[in-house]
Protein backbone atom coordinates (compact mmCIF):
# COMPACT_ATOMS: atom_id res chain seq x y z
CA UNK A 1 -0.34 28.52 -32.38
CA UNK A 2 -1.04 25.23 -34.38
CA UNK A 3 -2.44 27.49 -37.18
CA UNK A 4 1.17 29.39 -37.35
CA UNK A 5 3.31 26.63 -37.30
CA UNK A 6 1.50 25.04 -39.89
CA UNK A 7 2.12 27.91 -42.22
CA UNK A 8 6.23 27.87 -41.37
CA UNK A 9 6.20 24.62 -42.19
CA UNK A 10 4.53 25.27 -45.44
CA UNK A 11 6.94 28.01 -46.07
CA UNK A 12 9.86 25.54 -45.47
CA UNK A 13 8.40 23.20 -47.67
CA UNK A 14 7.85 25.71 -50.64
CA UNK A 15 11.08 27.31 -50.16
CA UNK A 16 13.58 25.25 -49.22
CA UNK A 17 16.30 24.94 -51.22
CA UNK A 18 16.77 20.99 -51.13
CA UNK A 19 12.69 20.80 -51.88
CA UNK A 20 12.78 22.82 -54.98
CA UNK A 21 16.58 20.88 -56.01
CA UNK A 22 13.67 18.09 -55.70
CA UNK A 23 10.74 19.36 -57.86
CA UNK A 24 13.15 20.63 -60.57
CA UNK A 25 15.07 16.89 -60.77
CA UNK A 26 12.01 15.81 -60.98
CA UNK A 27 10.74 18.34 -63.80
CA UNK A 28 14.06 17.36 -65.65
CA UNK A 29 13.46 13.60 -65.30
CA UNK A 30 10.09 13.59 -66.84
CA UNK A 31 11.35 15.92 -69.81
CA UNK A 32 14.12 13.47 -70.10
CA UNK A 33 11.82 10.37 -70.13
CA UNK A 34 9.03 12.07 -72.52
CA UNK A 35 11.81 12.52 -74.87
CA UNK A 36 13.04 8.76 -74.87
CA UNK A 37 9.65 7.71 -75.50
CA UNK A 38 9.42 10.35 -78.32
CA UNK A 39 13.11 8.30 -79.44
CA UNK A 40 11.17 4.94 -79.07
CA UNK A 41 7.92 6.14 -80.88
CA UNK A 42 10.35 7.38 -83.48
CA UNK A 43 12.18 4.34 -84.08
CA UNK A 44 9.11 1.87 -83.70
CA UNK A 45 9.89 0.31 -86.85
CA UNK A 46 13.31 -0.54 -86.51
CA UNK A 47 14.18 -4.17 -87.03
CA UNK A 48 15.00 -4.80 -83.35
CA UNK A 49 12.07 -3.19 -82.37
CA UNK A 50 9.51 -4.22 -84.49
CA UNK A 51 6.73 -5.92 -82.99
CA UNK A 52 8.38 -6.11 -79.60
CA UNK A 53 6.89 -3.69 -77.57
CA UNK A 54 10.19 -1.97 -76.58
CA UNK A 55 9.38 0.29 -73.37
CA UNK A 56 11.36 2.84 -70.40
CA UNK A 57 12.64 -0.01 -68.11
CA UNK A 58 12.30 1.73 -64.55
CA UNK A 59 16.08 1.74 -64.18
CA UNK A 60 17.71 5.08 -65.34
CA UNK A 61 21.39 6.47 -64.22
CA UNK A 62 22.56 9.61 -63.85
CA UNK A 63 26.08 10.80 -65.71
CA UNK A 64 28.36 13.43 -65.28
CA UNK A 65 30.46 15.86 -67.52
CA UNK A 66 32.57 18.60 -66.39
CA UNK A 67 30.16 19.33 -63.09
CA UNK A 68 30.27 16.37 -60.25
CA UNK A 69 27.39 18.21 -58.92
CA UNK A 70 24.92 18.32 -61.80
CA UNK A 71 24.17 15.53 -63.99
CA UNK A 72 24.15 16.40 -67.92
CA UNK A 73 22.59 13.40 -68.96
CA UNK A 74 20.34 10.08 -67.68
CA UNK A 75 20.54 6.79 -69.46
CA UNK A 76 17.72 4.81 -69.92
CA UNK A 77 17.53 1.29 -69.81
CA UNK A 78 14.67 -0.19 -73.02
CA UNK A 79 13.46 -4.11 -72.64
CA UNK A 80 11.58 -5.48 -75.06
CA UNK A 81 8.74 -8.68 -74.45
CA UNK A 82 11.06 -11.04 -75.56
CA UNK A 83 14.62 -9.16 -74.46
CA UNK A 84 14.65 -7.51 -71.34
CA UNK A 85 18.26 -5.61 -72.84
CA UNK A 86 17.29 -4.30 -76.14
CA UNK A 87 18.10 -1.11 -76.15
CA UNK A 88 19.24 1.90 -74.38
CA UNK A 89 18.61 5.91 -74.94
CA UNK A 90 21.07 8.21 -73.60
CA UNK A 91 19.41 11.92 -72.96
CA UNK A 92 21.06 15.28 -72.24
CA UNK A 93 19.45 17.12 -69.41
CA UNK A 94 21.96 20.20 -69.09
CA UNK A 95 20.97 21.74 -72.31
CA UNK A 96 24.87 21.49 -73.61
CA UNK A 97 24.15 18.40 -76.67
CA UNK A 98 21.54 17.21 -78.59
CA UNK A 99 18.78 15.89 -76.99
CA UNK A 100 19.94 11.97 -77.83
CA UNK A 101 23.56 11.83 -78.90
CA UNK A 102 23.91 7.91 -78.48
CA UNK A 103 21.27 5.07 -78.47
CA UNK A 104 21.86 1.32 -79.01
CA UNK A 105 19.80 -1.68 -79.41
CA UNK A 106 22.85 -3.55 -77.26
CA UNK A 107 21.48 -6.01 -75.29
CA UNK A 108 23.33 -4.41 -72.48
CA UNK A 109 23.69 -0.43 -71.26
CA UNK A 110 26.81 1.28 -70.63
CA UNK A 111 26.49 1.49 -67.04
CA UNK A 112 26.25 -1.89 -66.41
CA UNK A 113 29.38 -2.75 -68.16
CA UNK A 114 30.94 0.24 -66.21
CA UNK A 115 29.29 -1.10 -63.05
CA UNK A 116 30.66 -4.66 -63.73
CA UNK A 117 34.19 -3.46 -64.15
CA UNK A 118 34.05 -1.53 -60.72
CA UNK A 119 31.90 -4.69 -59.16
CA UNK A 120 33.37 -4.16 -55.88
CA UNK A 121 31.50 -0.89 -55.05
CA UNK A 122 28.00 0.14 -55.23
CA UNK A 123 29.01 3.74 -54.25
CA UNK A 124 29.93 5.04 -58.23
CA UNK A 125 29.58 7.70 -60.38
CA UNK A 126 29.28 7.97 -63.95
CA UNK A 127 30.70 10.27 -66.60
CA UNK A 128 30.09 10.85 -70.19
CA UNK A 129 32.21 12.57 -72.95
CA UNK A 130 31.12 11.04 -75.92
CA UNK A 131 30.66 6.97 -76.62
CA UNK A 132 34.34 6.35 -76.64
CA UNK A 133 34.46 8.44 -73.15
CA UNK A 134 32.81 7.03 -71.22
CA UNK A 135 33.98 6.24 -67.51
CA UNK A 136 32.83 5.18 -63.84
CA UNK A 137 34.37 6.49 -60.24
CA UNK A 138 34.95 4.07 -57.59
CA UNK A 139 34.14 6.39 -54.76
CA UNK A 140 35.02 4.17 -52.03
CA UNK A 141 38.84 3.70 -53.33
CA UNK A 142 38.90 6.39 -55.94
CA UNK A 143 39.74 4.16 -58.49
CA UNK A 144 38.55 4.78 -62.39
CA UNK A 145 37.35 2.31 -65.21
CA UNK A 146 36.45 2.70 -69.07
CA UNK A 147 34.13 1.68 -71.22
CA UNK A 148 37.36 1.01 -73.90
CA UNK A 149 38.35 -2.86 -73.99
CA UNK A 150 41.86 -1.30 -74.24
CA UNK A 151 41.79 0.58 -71.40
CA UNK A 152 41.78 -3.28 -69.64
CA UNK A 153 44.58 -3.24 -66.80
CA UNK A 154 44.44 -6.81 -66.78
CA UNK A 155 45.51 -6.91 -70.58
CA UNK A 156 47.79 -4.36 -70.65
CA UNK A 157 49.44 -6.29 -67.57
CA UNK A 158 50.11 -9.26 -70.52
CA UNK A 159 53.30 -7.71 -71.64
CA UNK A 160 55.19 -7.77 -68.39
CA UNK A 161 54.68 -11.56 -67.48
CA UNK A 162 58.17 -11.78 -66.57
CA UNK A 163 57.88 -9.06 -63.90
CA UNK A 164 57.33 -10.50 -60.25
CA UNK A 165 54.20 -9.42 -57.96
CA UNK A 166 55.32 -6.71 -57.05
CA UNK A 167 56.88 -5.14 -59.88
CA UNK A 168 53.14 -6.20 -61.91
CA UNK A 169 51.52 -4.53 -58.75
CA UNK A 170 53.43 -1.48 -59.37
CA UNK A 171 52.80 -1.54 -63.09
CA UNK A 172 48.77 -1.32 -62.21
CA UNK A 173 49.19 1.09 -59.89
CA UNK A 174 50.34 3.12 -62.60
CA UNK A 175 48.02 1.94 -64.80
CA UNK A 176 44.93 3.19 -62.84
CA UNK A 177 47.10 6.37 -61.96
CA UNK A 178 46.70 6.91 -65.55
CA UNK A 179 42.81 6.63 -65.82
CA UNK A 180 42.69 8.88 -62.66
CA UNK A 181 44.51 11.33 -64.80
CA UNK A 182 42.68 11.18 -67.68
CA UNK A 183 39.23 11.75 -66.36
CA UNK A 184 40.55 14.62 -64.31
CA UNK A 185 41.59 15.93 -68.03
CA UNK A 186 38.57 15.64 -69.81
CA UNK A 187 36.41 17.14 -66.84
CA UNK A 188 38.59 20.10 -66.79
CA UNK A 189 38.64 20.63 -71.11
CA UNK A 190 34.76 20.17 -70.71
CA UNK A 191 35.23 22.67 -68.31
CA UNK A 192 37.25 25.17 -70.49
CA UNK A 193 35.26 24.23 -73.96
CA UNK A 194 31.87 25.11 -72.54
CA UNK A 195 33.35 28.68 -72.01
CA UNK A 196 34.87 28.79 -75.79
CA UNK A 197 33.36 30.73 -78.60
CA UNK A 198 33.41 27.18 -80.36
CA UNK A 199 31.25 25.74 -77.90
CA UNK A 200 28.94 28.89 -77.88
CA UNK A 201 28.67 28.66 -81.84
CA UNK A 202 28.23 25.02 -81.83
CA UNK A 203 24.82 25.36 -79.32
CA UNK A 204 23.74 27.83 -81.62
CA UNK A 205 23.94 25.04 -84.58
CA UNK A 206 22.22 22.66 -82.89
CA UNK A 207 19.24 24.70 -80.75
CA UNK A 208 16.83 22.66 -82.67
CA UNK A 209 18.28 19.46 -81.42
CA UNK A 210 18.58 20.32 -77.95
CA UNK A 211 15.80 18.76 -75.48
CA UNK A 212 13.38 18.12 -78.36
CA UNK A 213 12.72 15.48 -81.31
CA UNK A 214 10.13 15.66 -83.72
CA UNK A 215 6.62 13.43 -83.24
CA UNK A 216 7.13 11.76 -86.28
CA UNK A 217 8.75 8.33 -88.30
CA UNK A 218 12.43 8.92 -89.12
CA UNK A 219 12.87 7.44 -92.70
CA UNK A 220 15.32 4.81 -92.00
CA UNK A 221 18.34 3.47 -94.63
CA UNK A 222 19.40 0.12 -93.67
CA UNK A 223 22.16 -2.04 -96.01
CA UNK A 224 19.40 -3.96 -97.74
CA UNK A 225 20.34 -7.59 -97.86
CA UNK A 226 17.05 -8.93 -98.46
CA UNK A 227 17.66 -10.48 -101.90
CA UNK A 228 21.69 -10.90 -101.79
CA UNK A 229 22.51 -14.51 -102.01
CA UNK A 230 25.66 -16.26 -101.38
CA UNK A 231 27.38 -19.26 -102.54
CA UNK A 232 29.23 -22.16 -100.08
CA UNK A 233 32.07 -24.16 -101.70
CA UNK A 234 30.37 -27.15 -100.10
CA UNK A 235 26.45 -26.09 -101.03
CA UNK A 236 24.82 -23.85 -103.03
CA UNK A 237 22.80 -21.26 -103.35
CA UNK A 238 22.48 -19.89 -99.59
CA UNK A 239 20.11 -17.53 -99.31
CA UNK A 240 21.19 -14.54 -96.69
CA UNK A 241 18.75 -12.73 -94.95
CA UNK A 242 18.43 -9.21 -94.42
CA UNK A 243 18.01 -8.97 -90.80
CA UNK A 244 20.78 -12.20 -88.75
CA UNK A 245 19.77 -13.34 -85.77
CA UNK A 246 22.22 -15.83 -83.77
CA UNK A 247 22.59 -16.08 -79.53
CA UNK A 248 25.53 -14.06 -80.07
CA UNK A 249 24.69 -11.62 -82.62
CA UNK A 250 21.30 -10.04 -84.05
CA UNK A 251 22.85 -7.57 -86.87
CA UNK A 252 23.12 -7.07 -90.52
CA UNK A 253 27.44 -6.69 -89.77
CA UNK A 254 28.91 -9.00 -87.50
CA UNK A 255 29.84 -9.25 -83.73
CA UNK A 256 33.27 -9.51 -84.00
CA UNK A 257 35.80 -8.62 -80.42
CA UNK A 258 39.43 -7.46 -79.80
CA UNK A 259 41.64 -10.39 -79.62
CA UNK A 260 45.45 -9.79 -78.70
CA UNK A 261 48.00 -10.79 -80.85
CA UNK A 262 51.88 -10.79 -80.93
CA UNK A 263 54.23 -8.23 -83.15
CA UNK A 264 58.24 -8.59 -82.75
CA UNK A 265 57.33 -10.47 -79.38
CA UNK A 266 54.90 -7.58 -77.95
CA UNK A 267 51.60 -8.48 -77.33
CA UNK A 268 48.68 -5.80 -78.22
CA UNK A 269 45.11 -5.88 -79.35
CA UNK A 270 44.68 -6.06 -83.07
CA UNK A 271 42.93 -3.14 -83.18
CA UNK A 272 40.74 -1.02 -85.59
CA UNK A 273 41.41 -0.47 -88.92
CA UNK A 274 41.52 -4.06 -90.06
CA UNK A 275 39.05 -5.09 -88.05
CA UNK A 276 36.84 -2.44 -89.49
CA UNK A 277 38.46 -3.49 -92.98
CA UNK A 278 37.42 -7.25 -92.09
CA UNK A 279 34.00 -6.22 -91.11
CA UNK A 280 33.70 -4.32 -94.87
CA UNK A 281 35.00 -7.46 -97.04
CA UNK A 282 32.84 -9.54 -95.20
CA UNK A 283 30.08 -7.67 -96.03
CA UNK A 284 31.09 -7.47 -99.60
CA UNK A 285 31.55 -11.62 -99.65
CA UNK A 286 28.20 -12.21 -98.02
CA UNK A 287 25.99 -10.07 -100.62
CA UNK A 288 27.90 -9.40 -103.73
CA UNK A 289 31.27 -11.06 -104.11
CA UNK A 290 31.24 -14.63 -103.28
CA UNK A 291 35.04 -15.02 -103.70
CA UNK A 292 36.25 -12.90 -101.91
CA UNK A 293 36.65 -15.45 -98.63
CA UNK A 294 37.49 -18.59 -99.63
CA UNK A 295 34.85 -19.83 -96.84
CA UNK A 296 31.78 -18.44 -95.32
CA UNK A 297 32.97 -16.23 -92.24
CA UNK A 298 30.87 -16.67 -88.78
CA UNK A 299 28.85 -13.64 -87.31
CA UNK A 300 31.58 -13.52 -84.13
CA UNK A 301 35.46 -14.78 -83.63
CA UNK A 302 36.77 -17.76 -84.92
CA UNK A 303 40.21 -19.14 -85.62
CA UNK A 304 40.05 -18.48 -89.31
CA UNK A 305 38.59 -15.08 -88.77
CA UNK A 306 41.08 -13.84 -86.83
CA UNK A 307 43.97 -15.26 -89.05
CA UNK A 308 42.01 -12.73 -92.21
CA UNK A 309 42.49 -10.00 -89.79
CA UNK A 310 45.92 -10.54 -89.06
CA UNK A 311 46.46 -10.91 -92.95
CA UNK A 312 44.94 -7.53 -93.11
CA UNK A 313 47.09 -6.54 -90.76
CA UNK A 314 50.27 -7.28 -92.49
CA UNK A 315 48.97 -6.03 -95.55
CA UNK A 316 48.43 -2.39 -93.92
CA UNK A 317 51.62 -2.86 -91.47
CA UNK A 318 49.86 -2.36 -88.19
CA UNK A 319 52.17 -2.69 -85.74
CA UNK A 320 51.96 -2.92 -81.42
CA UNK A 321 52.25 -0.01 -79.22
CA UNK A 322 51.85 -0.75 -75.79
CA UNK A 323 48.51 -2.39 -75.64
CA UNK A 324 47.55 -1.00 -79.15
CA UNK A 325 47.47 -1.78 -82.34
CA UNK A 326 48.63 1.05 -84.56
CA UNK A 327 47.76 1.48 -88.40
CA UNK A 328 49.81 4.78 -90.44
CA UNK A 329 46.47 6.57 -91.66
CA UNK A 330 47.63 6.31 -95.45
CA UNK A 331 48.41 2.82 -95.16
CA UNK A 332 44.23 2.56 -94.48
CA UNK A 333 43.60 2.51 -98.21
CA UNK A 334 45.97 -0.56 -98.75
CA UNK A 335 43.16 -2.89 -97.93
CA UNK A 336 42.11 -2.95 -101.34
CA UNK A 337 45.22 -5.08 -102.11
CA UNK A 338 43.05 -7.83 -100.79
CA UNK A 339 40.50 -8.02 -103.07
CA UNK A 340 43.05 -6.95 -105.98
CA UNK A 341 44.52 -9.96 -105.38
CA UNK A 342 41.35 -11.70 -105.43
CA UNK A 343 40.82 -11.12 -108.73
CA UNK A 344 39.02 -7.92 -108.41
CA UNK A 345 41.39 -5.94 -109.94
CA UNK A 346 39.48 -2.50 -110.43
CA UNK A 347 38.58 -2.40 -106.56
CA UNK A 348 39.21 1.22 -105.43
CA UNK A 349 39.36 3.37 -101.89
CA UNK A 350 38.62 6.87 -101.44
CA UNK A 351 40.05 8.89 -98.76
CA UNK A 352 38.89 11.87 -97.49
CA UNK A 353 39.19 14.73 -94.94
CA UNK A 354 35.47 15.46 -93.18
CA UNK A 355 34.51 19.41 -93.96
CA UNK A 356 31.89 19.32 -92.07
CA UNK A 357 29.09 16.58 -90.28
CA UNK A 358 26.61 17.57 -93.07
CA UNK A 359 29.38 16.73 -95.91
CA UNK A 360 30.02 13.67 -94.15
CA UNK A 361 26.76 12.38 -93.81
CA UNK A 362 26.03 13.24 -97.28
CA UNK A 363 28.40 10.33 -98.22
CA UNK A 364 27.05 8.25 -95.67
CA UNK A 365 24.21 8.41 -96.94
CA UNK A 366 25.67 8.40 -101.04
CA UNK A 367 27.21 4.79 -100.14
CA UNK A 368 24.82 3.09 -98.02
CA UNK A 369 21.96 4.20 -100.46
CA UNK A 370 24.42 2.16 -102.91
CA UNK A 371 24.56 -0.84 -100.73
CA UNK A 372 28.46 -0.29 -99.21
CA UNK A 373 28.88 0.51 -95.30
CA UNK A 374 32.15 2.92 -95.14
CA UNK A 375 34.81 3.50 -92.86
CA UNK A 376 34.92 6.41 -90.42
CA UNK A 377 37.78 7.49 -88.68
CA UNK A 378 37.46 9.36 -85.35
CA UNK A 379 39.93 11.97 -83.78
CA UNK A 380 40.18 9.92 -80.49
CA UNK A 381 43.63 9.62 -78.45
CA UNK A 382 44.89 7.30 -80.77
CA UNK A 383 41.92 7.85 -83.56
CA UNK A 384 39.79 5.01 -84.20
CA UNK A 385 37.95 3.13 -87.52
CA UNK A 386 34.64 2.22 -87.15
CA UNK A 387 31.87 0.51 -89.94
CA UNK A 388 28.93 3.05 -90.59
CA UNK A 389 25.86 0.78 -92.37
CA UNK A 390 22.91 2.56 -91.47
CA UNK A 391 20.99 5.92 -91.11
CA UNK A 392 18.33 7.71 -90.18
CA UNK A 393 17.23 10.76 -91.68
CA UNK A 394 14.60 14.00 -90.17
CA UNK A 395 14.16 16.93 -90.23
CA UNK A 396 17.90 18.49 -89.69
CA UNK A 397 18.87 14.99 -87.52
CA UNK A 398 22.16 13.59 -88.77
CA UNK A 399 22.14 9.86 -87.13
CA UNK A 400 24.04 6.88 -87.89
CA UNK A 401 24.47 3.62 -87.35
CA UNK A 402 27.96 2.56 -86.35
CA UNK A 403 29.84 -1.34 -85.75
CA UNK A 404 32.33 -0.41 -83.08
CA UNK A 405 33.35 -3.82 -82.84
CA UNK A 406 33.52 -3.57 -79.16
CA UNK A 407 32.13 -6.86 -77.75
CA UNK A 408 33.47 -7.72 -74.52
CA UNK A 409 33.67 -10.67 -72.81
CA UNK A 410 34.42 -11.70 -68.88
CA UNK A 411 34.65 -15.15 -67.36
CA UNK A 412 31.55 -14.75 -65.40
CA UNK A 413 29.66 -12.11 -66.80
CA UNK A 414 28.88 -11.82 -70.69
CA UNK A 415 27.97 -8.01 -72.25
CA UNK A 416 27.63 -6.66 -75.44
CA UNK A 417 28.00 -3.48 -77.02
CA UNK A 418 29.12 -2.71 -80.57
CA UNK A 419 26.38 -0.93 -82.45
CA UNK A 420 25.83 2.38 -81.55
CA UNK A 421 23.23 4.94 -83.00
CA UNK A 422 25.56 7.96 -82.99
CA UNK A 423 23.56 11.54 -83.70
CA UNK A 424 26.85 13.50 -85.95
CA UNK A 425 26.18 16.71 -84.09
CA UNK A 426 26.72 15.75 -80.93
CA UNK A 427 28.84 17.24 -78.63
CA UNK A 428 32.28 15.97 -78.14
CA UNK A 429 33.74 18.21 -74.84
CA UNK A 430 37.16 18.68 -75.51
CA UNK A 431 38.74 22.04 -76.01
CA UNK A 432 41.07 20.78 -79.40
CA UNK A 433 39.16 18.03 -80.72
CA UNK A 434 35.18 18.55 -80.67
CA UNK A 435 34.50 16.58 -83.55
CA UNK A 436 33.11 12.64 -83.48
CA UNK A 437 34.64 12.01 -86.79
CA UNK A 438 37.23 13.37 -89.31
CA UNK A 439 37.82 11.47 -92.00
CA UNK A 440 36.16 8.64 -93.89
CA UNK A 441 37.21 5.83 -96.38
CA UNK A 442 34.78 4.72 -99.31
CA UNK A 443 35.72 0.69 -100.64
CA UNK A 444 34.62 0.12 -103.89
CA UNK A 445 35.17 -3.22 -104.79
CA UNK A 446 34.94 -4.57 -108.71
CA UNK A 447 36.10 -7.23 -111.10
């Protein structure tokens, strides 16, 4: 009798559906963390990295797409000797993107920022979309956050200070209403995209990427800044290193944040394109045009930083809406009035339409092998500009580094996350817009 029942319970164990939902998470988990390592082996060499002994930090989380039931990808969390946040590796488990569509050598990972914003719960779960969509579920209250500084209740709140308590409560009631709405949206045209030809067609493009990277260095194209130099008004010959390294910011483009400002009395944040503008010029000052500022800029916000953004806003009329700052796409190109005026009068701007991820990373590649990060402009609801300055190039990989400019800052709690390692093929789930980026601005500046 003892002899039988050990053999059902062997059968139960074998074949029960919750035990084999076990062994096959686990299966998946130890693909997924072979292939980080692969990422890290890869990318041994890069200048965060180098020498620091990044390894898998046991913490991993689990995000969701279109299915609340089956993860499609785990995030894991890299520390380093002397950082334990130095990097983290996003993986796709459900076979539907390339194997690592976004990594970062942010100090902190996307969950925890998500986490902090929904602090008062530990019962969460996480969604991904692409890096701009990202999002976390309050369980407990059903309440939603994002990983966008502007999708901040607390600053879109700023425009209705003379509304009582209970008018302001209303006005974030709506607020999260709206998040609520919009994740319920993108799950359901994740939903509907994954059954598209599109989707079907786009698999078959990358099947080479998916759950697999190649054993073997990526040749890696950084901005080289090793032998720029840079003049002060008030000393000379300021030598600036190829690699920065301040509390604040470790990167070769700087740490700058969203800071509101006021337009005909509304206040917004001062959004992309001239911070990504800002972010170009002082590239441009630092290495090969010493007067173009009429000061040396800082690595994050300051008072007279902020006051050059705001002149670039003028200069390419961004204006608020709502809690946004909005920039007319042809008014982009207008930056180069700036450094006309500076007395570089043959400084140019190229706009262009995107074709295709290999045509665009073609002139990624074209103006970063000449020493000039460019502009990319993503179809995002409203499209963003972000600062591409680096790449890495294998085998049929298309990865680059980009400066989203998004570091955020609490009272309490300080995180950062602005450069993202974005792979161009990656999936973007949405049934009308499955492309990362669309257009792209070259800035050519000479005297």
């Amino acid at each position: 009798m003892l002899k039988k029942l050990s053999y059902t319970l062997l059968f139960i164990i074998l074949f029960n559906p919750i035990s084999f939902s076990f062994a096959k998470t686990k299966v998946v988990y130890e693909k997924a963390l072979n292939l980080a390592n692969t990422y890290i082996e890869n990318s041994i060499n890069d200048d965060s990295w180098f020498e620091n002994n990044p390894k898998i930090d046991w913490k991993w989380e689990y995000y969701f797409t279109d299915d609340d039931k089956t993860p499609s990808y785990i995030e894991f969390k890299v520390s380093c000797d002397k950082e334990k946040n130095c990097w983290f590796i996003l993986v796709n488990i459900d076979w539907d993107d390339v194997s690592v569509p976004i990594a970062s050598t942010s100090w902190v990972w996307p969950s925890e920022i998500l986490k902090h914003k929904s602090i008062n719960s530990e019962n969460n779960k996480l969604y991904y979309f692409w890096a701009f969509e990202q999002y976390i579920e309050n369980l407990d209250n059903g309440d939603v956050y994002s990983i966008n500084p502007n999708d901040n209740i607390e600053n879109k709140l700023l425009n209705f200070k003379n509304l009582d308590k209970i008018e302001l409560k209303e006005k974030e009631k709506i607020a999260k209403e709206e998040l609520k709405q919009r994740l319920k949206k993108l799950k359901q045209e994740a939903k509907d995209y994954k059954k598209s030809v599109d989707f079907k067609n786009k698999k078959e493009e990358i099947k080479d990427q998916i759950l697999q990277l190649p054993k073997e260095k990526f040749v890696v194209n950084n901005l080289d800044m090793s032998y720029a130099s840079y003049t002060n008004p008030w000393t000379s010959d300021i030598i600036i290193p190829g690699w920065f390294s301040t509390s604040t910011c470790v990167w070769v483009t700087p740490c700058y944040d969203q800071f509101q400002t006021v337009y005909n009395w509304e206040t917004c944040n001062v959004w992309c394109s001239p911070t990504a503008a800002w972010i170009v010029l002082w590239y441009y000052d630092r290495n090969w045009f010493p007067n173009l500022l009429p000061w040396t800029a800082t690595l994050t916000n300051s008072y007279f930083v902020d006051n050059m953004i705001k002149d670039l806003w003028n200069i390419m009329w961004t204006e608020c809406s709502g809690n946004t700052g909005v920039t007319y796409m042809n008014k982009i190109s207008d930056l180069k009035y700036y450094a006309i005026n500076k007395w570089y009068a043959w400084t140019t701007t190229h706009f262009s339409w995107l074709k295709s991820t290999s045509y665009i990373f073609s002139n990624i590649k074209h103006e970063i092998d000449n020493l000039r990060p460019i502009i990319i402009h993503t179809l995002w609801t409203p499209w963003h500009d972000i600062v591409w300055f680096w790449y890495k190039s294998i085998w049929n990989y298309k990865v680059a580094r980009v400066n989203m400019w998004w570091w955020g800052i609490s009272k309490e709690w300080i995180y950062y996350l602005s450069n993202i390692d974005q792979n161009l093929d990656a999936i973007y789930y949405n049934w009308s817009n499955n492309n990362i980026a669309w257009w792209f601005t070259k800035i050519i500046i000479s005297n």
